[in-house]
Protein backbone atom coordinates (compact mmCIF):
# COMPACT_ATOMS: atom_id res chain seq x y z
CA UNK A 1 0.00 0.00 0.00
CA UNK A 2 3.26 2.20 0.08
CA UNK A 3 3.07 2.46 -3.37
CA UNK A 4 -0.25 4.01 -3.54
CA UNK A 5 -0.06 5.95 -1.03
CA UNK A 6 3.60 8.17 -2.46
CA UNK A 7 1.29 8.25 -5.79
CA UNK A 8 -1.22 10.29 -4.39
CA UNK A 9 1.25 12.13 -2.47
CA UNK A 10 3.06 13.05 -5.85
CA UNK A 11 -0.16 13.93 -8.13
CA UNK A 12 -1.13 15.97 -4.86
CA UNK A 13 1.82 17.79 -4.63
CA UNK A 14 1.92 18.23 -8.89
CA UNK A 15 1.08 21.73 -9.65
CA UNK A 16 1.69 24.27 -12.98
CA UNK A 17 0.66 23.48 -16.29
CA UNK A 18 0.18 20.43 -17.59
CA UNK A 19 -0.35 19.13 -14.38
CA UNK A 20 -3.55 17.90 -14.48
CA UNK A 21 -2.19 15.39 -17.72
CA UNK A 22 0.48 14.76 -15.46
CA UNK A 23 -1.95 13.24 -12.69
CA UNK A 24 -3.65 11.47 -15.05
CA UNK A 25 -0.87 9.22 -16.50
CA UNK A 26 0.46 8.55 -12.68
CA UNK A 27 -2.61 6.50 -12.29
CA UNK A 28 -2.39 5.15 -15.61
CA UNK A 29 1.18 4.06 -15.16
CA UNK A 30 0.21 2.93 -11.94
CA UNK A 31 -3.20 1.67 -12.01
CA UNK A 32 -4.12 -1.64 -10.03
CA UNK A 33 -7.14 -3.01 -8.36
CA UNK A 34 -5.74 -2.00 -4.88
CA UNK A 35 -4.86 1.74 -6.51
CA UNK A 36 -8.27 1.88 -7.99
CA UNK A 37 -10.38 0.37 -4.32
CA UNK A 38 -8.14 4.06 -2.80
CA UNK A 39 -9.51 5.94 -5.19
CA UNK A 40 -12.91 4.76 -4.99
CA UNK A 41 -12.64 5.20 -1.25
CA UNK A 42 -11.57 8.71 -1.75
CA UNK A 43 -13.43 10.30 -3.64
CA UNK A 44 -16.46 8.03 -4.73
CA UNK A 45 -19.29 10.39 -3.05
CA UNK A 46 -22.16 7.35 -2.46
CA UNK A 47 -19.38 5.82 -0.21
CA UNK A 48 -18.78 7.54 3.30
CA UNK A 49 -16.64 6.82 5.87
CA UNK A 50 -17.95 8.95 8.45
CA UNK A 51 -14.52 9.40 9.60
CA UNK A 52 -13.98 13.56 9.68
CA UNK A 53 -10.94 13.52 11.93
CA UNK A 54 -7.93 11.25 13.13
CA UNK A 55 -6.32 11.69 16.05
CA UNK A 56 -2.65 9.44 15.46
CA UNK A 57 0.06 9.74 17.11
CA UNK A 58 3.50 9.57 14.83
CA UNK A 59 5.55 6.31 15.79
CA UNK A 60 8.43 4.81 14.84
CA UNK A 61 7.48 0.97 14.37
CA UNK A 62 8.25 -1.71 11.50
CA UNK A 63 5.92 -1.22 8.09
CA UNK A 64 3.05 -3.11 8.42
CA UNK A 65 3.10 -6.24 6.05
CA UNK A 66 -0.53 -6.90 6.52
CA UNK A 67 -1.59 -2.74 5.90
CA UNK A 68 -3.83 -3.45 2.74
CA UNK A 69 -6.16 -6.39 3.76
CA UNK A 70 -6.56 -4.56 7.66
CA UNK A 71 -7.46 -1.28 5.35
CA UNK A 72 -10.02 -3.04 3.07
CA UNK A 73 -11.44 -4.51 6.59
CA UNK A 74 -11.78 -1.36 8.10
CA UNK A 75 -13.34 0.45 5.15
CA UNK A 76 -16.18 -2.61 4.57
CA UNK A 77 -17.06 -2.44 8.81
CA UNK A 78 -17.27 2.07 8.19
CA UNK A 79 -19.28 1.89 5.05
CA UNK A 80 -21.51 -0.69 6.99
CA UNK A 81 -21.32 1.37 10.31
CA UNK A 82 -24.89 3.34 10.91
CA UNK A 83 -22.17 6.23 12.60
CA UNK A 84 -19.02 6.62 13.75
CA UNK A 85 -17.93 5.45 17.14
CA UNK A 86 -14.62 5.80 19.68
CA UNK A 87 -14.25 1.92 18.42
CA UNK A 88 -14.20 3.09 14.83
CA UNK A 89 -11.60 6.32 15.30
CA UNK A 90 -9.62 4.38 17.52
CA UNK A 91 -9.21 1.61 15.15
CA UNK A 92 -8.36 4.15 12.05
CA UNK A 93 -5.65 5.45 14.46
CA UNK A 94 -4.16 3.10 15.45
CA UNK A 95 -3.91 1.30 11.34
CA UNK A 96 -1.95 4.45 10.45
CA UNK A 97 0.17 4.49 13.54
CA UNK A 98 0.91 1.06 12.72
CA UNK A 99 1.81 1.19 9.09
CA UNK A 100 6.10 2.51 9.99
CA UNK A 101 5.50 5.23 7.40
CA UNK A 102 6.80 8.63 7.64
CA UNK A 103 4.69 11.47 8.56
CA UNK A 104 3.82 12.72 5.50
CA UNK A 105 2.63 9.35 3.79
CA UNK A 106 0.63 8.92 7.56
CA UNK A 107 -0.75 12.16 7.08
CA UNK A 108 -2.37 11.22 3.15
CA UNK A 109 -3.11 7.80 4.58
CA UNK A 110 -5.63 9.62 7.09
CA UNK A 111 -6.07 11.60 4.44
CA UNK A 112 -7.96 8.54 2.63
CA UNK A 113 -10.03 7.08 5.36
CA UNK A 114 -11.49 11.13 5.96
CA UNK A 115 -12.20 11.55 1.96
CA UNK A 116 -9.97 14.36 2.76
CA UNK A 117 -7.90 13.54 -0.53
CA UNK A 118 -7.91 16.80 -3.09
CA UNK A 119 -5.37 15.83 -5.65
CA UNK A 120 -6.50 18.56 -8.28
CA UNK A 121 -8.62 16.51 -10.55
CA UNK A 122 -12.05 15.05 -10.62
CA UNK A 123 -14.52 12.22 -11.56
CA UNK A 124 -13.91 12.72 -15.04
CA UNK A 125 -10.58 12.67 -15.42
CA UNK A 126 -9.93 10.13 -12.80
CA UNK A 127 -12.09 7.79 -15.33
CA UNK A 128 -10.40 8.39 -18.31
CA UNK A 129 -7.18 7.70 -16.72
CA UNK A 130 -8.05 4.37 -14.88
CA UNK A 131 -9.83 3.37 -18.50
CA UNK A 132 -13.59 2.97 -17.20
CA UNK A 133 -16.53 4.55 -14.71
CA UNK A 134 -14.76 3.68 -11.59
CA UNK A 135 -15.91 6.93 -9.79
CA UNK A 136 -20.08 8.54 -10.49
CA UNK A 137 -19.91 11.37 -11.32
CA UNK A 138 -23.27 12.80 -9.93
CA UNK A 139 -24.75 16.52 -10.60
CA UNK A 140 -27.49 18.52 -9.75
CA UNK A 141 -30.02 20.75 -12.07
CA UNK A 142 -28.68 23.46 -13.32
CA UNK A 143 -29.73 26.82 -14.63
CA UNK A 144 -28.99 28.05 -18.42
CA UNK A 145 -28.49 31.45 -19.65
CA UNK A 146 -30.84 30.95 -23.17
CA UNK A 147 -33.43 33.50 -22.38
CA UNK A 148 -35.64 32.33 -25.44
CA UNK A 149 -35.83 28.98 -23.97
CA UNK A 150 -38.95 30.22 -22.08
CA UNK A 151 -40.92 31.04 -25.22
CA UNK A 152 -41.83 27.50 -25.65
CA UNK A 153 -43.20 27.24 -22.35
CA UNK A 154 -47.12 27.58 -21.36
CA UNK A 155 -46.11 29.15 -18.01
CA UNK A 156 -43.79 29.73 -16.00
CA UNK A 157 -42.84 29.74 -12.76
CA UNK A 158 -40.24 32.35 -11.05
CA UNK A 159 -38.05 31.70 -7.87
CA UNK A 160 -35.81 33.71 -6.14
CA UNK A 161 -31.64 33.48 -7.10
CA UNK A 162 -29.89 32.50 -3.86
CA UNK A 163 -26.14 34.17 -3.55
CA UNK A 164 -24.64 31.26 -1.30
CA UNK A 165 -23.21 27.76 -1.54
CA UNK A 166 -25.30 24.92 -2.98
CA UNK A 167 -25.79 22.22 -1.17
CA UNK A 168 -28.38 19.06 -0.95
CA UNK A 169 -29.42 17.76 2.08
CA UNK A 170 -30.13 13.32 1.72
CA UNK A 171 -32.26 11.67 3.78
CA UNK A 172 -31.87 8.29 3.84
CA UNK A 173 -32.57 5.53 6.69
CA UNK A 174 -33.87 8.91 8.81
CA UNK A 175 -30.05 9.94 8.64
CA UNK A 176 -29.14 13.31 6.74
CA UNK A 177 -26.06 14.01 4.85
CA UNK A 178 -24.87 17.32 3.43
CA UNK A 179 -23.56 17.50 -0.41
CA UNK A 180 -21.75 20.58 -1.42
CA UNK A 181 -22.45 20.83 -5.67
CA UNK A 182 -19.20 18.95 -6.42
CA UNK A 183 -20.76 16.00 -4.07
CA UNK A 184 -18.08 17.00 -1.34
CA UNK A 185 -19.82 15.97 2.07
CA UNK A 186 -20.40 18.27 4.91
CA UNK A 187 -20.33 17.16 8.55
CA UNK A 188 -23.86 17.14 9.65
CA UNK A 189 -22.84 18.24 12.98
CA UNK A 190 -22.23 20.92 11.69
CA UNK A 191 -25.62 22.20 10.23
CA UNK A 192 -27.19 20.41 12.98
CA UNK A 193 -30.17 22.94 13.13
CA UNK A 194 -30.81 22.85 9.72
CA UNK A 195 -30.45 18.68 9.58
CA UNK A 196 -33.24 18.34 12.82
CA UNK A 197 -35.41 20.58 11.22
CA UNK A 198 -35.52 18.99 7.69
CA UNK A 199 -35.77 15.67 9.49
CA UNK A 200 -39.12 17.24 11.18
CA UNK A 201 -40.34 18.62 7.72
CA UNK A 202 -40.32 15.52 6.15
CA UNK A 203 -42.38 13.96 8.09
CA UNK A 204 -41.27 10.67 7.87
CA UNK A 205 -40.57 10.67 4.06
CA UNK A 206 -37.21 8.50 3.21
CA UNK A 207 -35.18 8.25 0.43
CA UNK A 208 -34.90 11.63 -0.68
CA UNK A 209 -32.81 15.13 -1.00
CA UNK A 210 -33.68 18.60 -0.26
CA UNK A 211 -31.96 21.44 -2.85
CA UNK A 212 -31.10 24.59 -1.93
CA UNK A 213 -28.39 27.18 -0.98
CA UNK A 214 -27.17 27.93 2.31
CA UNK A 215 -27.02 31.66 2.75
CA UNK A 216 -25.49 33.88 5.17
CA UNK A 217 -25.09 37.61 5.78
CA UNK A 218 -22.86 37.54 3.00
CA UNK A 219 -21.09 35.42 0.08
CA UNK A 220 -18.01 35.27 1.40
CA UNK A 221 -19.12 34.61 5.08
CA UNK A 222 -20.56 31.55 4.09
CA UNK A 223 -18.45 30.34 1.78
CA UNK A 224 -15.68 30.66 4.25
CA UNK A 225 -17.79 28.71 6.58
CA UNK A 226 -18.46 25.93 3.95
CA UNK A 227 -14.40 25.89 3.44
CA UNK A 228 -13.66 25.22 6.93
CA UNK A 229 -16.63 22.66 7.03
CA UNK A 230 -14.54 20.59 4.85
CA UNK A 231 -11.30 20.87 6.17
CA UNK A 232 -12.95 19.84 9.25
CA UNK A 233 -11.81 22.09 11.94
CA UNK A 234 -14.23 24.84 12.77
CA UNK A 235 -16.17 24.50 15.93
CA UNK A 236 -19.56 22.74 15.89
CA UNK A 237 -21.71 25.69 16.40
CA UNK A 238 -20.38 27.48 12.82
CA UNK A 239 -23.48 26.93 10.81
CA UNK A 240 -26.06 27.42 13.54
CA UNK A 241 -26.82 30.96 11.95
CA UNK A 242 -27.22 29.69 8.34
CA UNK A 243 -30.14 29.89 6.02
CA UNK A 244 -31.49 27.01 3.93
CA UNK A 245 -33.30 28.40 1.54
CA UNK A 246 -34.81 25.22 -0.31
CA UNK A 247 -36.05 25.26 -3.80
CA UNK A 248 -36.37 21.46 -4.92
CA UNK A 249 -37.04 17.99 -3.34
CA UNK A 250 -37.01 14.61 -4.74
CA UNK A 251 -36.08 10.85 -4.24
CA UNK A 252 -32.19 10.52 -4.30
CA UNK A 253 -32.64 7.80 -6.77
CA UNK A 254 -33.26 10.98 -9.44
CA UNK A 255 -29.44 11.76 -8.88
CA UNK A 256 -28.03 8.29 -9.16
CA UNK A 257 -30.12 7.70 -12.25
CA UNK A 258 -29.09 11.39 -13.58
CA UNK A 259 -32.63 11.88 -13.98
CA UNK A 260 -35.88 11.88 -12.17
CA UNK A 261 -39.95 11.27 -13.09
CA UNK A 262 -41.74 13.78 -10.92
CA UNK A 263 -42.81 16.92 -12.59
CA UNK A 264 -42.20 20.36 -11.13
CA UNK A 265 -45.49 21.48 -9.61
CA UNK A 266 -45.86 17.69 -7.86
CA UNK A 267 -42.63 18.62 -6.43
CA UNK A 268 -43.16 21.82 -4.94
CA UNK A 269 -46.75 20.86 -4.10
CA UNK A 270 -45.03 18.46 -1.83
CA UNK A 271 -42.66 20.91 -0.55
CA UNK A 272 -45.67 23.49 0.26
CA UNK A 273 -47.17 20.65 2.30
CA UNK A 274 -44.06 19.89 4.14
CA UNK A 275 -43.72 23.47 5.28
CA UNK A 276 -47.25 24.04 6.23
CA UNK A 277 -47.69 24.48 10.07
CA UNK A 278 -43.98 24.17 10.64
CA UNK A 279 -41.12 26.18 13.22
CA UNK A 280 -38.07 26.41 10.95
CA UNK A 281 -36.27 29.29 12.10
CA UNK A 282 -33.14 27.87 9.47
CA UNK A 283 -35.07 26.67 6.80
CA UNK A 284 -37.01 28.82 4.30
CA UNK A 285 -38.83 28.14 1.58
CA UNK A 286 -38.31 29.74 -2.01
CA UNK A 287 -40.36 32.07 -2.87
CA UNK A 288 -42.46 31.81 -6.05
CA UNK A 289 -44.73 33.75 -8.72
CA UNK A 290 -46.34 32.43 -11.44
CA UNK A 291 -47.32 34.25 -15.02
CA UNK A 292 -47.89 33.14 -18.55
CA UNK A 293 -44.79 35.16 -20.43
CA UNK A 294 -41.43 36.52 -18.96
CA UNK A 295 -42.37 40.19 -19.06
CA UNK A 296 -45.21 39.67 -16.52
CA UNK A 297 -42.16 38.42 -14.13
CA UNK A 298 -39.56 41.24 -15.20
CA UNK A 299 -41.15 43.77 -12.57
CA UNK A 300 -40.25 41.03 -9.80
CA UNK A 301 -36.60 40.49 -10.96
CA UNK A 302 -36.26 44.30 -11.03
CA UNK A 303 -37.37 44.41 -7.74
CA UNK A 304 -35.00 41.61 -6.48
CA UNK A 305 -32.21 43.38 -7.68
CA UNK A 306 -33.09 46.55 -6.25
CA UNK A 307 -33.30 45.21 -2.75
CA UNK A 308 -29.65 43.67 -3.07
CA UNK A 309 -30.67 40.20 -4.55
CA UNK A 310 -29.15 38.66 -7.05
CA UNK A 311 -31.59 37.88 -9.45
CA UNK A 312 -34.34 35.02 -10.19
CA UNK A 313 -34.76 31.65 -11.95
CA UNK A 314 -37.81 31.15 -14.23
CA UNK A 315 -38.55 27.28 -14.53
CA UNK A 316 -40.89 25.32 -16.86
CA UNK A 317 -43.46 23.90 -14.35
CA UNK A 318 -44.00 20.87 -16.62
CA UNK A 319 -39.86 19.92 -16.44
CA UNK A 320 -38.59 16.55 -14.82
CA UNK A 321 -35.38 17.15 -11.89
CA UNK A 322 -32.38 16.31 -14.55
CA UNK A 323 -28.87 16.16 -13.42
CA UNK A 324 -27.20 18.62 -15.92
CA UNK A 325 -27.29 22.15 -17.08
CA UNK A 326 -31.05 22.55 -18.11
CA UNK A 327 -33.59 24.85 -20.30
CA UNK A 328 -35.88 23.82 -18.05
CA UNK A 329 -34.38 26.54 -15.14
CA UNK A 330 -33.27 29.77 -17.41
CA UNK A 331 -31.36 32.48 -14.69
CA UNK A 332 -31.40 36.11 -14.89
CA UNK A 333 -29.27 38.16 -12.93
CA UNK A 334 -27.97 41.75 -12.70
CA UNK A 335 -23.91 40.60 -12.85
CA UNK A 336 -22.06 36.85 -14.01
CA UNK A 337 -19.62 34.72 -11.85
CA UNK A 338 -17.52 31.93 -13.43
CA UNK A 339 -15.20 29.20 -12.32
CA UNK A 340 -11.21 29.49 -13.63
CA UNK A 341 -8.09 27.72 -13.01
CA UNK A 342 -5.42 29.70 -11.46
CA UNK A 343 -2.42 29.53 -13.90
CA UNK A 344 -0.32 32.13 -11.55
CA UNK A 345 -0.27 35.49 -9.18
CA UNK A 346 1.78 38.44 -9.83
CA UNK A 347 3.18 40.14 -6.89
CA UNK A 348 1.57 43.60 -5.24
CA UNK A 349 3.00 46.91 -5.41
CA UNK A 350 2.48 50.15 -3.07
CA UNK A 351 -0.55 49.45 -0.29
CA UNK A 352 0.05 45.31 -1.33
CA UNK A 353 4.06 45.53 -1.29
CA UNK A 354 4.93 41.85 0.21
CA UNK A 355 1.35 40.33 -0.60
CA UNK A 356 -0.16 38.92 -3.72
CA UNK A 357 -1.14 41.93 -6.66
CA UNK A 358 -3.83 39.48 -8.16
CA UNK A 359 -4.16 36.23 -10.05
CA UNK A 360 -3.66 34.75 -14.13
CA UNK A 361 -6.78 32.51 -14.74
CA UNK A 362 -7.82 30.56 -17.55
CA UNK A 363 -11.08 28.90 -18.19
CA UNK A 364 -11.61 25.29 -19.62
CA UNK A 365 -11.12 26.21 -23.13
CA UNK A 366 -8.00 28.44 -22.65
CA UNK A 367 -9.40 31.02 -24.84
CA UNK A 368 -10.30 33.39 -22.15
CA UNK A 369 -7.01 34.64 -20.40
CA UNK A 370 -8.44 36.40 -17.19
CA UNK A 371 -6.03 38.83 -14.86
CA UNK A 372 -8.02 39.32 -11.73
CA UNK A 373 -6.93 42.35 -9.39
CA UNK A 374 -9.64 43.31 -7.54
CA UNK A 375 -12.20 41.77 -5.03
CA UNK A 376 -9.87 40.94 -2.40
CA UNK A 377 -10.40 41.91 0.61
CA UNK A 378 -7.80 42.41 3.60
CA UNK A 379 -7.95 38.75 5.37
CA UNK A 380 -8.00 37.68 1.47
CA UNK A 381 -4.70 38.48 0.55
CA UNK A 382 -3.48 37.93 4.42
CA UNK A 383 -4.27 34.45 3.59
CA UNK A 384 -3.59 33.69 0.17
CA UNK A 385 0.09 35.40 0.01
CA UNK A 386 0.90 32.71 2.89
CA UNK A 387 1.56 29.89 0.22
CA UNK A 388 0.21 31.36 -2.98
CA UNK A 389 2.15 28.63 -5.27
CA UNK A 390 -0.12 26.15 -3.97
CA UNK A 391 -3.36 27.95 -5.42
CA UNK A 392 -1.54 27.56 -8.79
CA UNK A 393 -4.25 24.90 -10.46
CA UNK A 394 -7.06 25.52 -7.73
CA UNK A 395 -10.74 26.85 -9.06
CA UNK A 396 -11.84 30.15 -8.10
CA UNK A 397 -14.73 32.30 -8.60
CA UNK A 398 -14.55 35.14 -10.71
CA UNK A 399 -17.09 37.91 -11.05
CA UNK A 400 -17.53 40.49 -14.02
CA UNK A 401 -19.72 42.45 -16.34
CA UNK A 402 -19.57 40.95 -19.99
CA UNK A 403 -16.74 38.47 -21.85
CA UNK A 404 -14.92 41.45 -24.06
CA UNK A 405 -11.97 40.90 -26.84
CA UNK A 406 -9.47 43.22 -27.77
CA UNK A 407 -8.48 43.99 -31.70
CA UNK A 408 -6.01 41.25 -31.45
CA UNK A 409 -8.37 38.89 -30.81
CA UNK A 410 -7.49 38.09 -26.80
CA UNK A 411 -10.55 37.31 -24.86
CA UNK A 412 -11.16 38.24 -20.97
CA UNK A 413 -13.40 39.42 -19.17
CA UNK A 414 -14.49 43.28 -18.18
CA UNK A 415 -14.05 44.03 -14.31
CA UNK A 416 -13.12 40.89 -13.32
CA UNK A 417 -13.32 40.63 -9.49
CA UNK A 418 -12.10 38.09 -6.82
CA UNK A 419 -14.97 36.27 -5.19
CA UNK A 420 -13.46 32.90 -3.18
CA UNK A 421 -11.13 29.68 -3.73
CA UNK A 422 -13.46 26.88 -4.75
CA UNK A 423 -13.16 23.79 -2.47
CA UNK A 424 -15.62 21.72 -3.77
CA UNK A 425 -14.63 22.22 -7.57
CA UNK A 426 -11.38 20.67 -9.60
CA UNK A 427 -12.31 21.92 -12.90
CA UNK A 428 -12.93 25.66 -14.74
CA UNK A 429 -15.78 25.96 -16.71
CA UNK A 430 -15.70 26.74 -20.75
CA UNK A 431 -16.90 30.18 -21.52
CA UNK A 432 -16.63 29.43 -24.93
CA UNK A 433 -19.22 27.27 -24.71
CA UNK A 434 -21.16 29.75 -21.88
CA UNK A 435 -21.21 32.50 -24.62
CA UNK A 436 -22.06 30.61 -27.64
CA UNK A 437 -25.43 29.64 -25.95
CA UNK A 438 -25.99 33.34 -25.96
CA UNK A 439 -25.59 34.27 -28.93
């Protein structure tokens, strides 16, 4: 198990361009069926461990010859675990304590049995380099941009845009989880408001997921929440303020099939029902208007925006939950946000002297070339300039006006501003293909 193990730790530590072809023909090189079980125990998101943290102690002992059979062992009796226990975090401990490793291989090893692994690429690529579907690749709904979509609807139905952090909440065997988008899982005990109060508002219904965003007092606030929520060190209480503002609901079998059967108004029928009657001070419900052509519903968004929001989504009440980007949910809002890779930061000058001046981004296609400056506030660059080589290849969130070009034909993006480092995404998005749509 050495030998997977200083793999990951290489493709973790690979950075720069060309890294992410890099990763992939490590575990092409080095692909085997104890290689591919790590993987699917690391990042396969149906499979939890309900391991967040392990307390080992770093010992000098002999390697342990027997490592990968006592890991498979341990990993079978977690997945079949209904929660974690002192057995269970004992026993993890005390496997990496024994395996005579050095601290750094310990460290990925715990790494592992937490999901805690990032090493810079996702489902995708991970299948293509192993040869076949060894990790799902799950998804939610989500919105288009293709405003004409909606004239070959009947009606329509309008919901408030949500400026947080998506995230689905499953219910299964009475026991709820918390997905980020990326299918990143969120300690429970840490939304533990929000989790009691969805158990109470479904009333006993199993086998399904609430959508929705969680929301704070601003973007940032809870986004840095959600960030330390999956490093797994904040204190309990750090999403006890958070908002849940829910939008969708339907049997979890939807996302595992990439598609569900229940049309829209059945859903949020149900969802009306559920709330009816009901304290939950951490939960709200989406708000909704209904009209027969977009103008009727332009007053609203207007109004949305006025008040600070950031815009609405106008659905086809007729469409099925689908697990991609849909024309069923068209969005409207006042400015964009997009996800980029960081290709490298340029240094500050004057008020930033000794921090970073900004970041070079690309998107998926590597048309757009992005230099983003602004948006950063003070604990931003406090943080960031502490290891900024490591961002190189990380997602971030970018947000600007319109895509421009200058007379050379370069493409970026006008007033491009710093919004957080994504750690629930390993891949930029294409705005080639974002614009085309639009056109």
């Amino acid at each position: 198990m050495k030998k997977e193990l200083e793999l990951l730790l290489e493709i973790e530590r690979s950075t720069g361009d060309g890294s992410q072809k890099k990763k992939q023909q490590l575990i092409t090189d080095n692909l085997s069926p104890e290689l591919e079980y790590i993987l699917a125990i690391c990042f396969d998101p149906f499979i939890t461990t309900k391991l967040h943290k392990i307390d080992f102690e770093d010992r000098d002992c002999k390697e342990n010859s027997a490592l990968y059979s006592e890991f498979v062992s341990l990993c079978e009796e977690l997945k079949k675990a209904p929660a974690i226990n002192d057995h269970l975090r004992t026993k993890a401990a005390r496997l990496i304590e024994s395996t005579g490793y050095h601290i750094e291989l310990k460290k990925v090893f715990s790494k592992v049995l937490t999901k805690r692994m990032n090493i810079g690429i996702g489902a995708k690529l991970i299948n293509k380099a192993v040869g076949k579907e060894l990790i799902p690749d799950p998804s939610l709904m989500l919105a288009e941009d293709d405003h004409k979509a909606i004239d070959k609807w009947d009606s329509i139905v309008c919901e408030e845009k949500y400026d947080g952090v998506r995230v689905i909440c499953v219910i299964e065997d009475r026991i709820p989880k918390f997905y980020t988008r990326a299918f990143n899982e969120l300690n429970s005990k840490f939304l533990t408001k929000i989790a009691n109060q969805l158990l109470i508002i479904s009333k006993g219904i199993d086998g399904i997921f609430f959508d929705g965003e969680l929301t704070d007092l601003d973007r940032k606030g809870v986004s840095g929440k959600v960030n330390q929520m999956l490093k797994g060190s904040p204190k309990e209480s750090i999403g006890d303020d958070l908002l849940f503002n829910t939008f969708d609901i339907d049997p979890i079998t939807s996302i595992r099939n990439s598609k569900g059967s229940t049309p829209y108004t059945e859903r949020r029928d149900l969802l009306e029902k559920l709330f009816e009657n009901t304290e939950t001070p951490n939960i709200v419900l989406a708000r909704k208007w209904e009209a027969k052509t977009k103008e009727e519903l332009m007053p609203i968004y207007d109004q949305i925006v006025a008040n600070g929001g950031e815009g609405v989504i106008m659905k086809d009440p007729n469409h099925v939950y689908e697990c991609k980007r849909s024309k069923s949910w068209i969005k409207f809002k006042e400015v964009e946000d997009c996800d980029l890779e960081v290709t490298g930061w340029y240094p500050g000058e004057g008020k930033r002297e000794g921090f970073i001046g900004g970041f070079n981004c690309k998107d998926a296609s590597g048309e757009y070339q992005v230099k983003v400056g602004s948006g950063f506030t003070e604990q931003d660059l406090i943080s960031l300039s502490k290891d900024a080589d490591s961002l190189i290849g990380r997602i971030v969130t970018i947000q600007y006006n319109v895509p421009i070009e200058d007379k050379t034909g370069n493409k970026s993006l006008f007033l491009p501003r710093f919004i957080e480092v994504r750690s629930d995404k390993t891949e930029p998005e294409n705005l080639v293909t974002r614009f085309n749509k639009k056109k």
